[in-house]
C-alpha atoms as a PDB file:
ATOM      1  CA  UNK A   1      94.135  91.872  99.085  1.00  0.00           C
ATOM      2  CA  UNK A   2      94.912  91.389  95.336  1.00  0.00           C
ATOM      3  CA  UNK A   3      93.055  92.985  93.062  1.00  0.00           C
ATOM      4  CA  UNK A   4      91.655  91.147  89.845  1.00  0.00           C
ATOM      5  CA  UNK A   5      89.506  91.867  86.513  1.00  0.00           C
ATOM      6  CA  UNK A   6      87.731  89.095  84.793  1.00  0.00           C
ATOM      7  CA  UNK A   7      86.170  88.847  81.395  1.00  0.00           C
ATOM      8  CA  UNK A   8      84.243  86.946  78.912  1.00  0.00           C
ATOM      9  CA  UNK A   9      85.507  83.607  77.177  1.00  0.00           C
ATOM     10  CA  UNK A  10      87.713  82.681  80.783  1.00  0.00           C
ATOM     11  CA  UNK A  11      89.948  85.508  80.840  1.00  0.00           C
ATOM     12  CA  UNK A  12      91.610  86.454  84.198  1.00  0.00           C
ATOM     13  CA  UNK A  13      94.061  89.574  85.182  1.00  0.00           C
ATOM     14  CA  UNK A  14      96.167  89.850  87.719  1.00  0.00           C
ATOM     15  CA  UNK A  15      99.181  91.934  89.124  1.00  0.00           C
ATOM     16  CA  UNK A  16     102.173  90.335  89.382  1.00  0.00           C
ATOM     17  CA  UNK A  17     106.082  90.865  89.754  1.00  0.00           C
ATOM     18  CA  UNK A  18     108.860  89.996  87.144  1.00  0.00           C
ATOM     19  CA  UNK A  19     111.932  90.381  87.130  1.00  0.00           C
ATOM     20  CA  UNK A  20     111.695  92.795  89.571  1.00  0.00           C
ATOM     21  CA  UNK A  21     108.710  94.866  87.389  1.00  0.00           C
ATOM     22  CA  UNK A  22     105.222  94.799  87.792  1.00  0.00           C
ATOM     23  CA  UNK A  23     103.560  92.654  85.500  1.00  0.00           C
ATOM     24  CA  UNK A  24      99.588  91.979  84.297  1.00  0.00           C
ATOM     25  CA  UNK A  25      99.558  88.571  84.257  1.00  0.00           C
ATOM     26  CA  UNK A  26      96.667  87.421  81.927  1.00  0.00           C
ATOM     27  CA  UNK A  27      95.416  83.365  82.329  1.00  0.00           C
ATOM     28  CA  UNK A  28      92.491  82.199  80.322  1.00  0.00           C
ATOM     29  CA  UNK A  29      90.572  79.537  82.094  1.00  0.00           C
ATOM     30  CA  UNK A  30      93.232  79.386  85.019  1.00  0.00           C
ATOM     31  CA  UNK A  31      96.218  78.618  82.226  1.00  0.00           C
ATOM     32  CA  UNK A  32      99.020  81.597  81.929  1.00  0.00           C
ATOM     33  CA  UNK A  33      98.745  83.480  78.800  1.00  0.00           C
ATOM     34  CA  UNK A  34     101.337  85.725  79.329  1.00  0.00           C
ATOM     35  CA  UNK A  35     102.698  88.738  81.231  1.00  0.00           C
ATOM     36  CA  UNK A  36     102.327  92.202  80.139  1.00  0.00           C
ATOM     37  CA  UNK A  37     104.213  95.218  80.831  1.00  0.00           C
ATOM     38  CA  UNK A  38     101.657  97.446  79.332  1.00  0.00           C
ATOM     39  CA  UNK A  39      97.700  98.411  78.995  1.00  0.00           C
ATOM     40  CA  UNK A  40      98.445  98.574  75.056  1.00  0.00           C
ATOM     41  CA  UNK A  41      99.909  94.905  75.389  1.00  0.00           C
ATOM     42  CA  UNK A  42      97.133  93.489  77.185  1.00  0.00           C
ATOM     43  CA  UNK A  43      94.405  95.076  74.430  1.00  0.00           C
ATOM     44  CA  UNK A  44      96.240  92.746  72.244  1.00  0.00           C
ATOM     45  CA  UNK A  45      94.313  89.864  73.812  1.00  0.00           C
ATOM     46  CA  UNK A  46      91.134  91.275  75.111  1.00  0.00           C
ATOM     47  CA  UNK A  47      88.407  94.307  75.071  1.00  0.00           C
ATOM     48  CA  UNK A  48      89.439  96.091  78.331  1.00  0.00           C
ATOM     49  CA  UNK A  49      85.854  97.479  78.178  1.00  0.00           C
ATOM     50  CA  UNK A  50      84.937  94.076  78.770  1.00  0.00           C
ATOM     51  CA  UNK A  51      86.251  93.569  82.297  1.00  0.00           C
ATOM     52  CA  UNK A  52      84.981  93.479  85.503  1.00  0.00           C
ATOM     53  CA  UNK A  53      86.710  94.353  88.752  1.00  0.00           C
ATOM     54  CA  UNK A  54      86.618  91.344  91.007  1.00  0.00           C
ATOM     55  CA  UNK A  55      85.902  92.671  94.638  1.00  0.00           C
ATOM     56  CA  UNK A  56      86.211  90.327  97.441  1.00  0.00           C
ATOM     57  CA  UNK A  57      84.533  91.244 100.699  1.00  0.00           C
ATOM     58  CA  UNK A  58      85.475  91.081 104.224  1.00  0.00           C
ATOM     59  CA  UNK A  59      83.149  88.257 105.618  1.00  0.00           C
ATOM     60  CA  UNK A  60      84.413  86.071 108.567  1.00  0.00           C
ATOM     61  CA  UNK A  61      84.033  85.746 112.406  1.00  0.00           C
ATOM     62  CA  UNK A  62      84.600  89.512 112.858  1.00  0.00           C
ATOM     63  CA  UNK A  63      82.477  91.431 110.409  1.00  0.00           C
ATOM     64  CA  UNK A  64      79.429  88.554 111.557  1.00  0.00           C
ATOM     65  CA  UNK A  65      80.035  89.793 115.075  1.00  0.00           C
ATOM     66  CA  UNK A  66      79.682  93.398 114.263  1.00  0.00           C
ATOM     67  CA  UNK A  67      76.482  92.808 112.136  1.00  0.00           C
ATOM     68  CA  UNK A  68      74.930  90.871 114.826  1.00  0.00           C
ATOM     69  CA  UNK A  69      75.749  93.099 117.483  1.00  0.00           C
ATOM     70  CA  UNK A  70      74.291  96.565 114.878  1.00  0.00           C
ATOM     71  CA  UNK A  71      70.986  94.381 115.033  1.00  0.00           C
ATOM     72  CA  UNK A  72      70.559  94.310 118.554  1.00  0.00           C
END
């Protein structure tokens, strides 16, 4: 599962590899920005405070089974 921050004005973060080195890959309305190797180089671009953690849940056929079957 890959984890992901968003923030205000379209901004999008990401981990990613380079060169063999993890990378925070910003984008800005889906469009690279750049990669950074650091926290301190990604506050160039943004208010960390400002981000959210994106968190994606586990629906499908297999979590709707065991909620119907916790009703019964």
């Amino acid at each position: 599962m890959e984890t992901r921050w968003v923030g205000p004005d379209g901004y999008e973060i990401t981990a990613a590899t380079r060169g063999g080195h993890q990378v925070l890959r910003l984008r800005r309305h889906g469009e690279y920005v750049t990669d950074c190797s650091t926290v301190d180089e990604l506050r160039r671009y943004l208010d960390l405070a400002d981000l959210c953690e994106v968190i994606t849940l586990p629906f499908g056929a297999a979590s709707a089974r065991t909620r119907t079957e916790a009703l019964r």
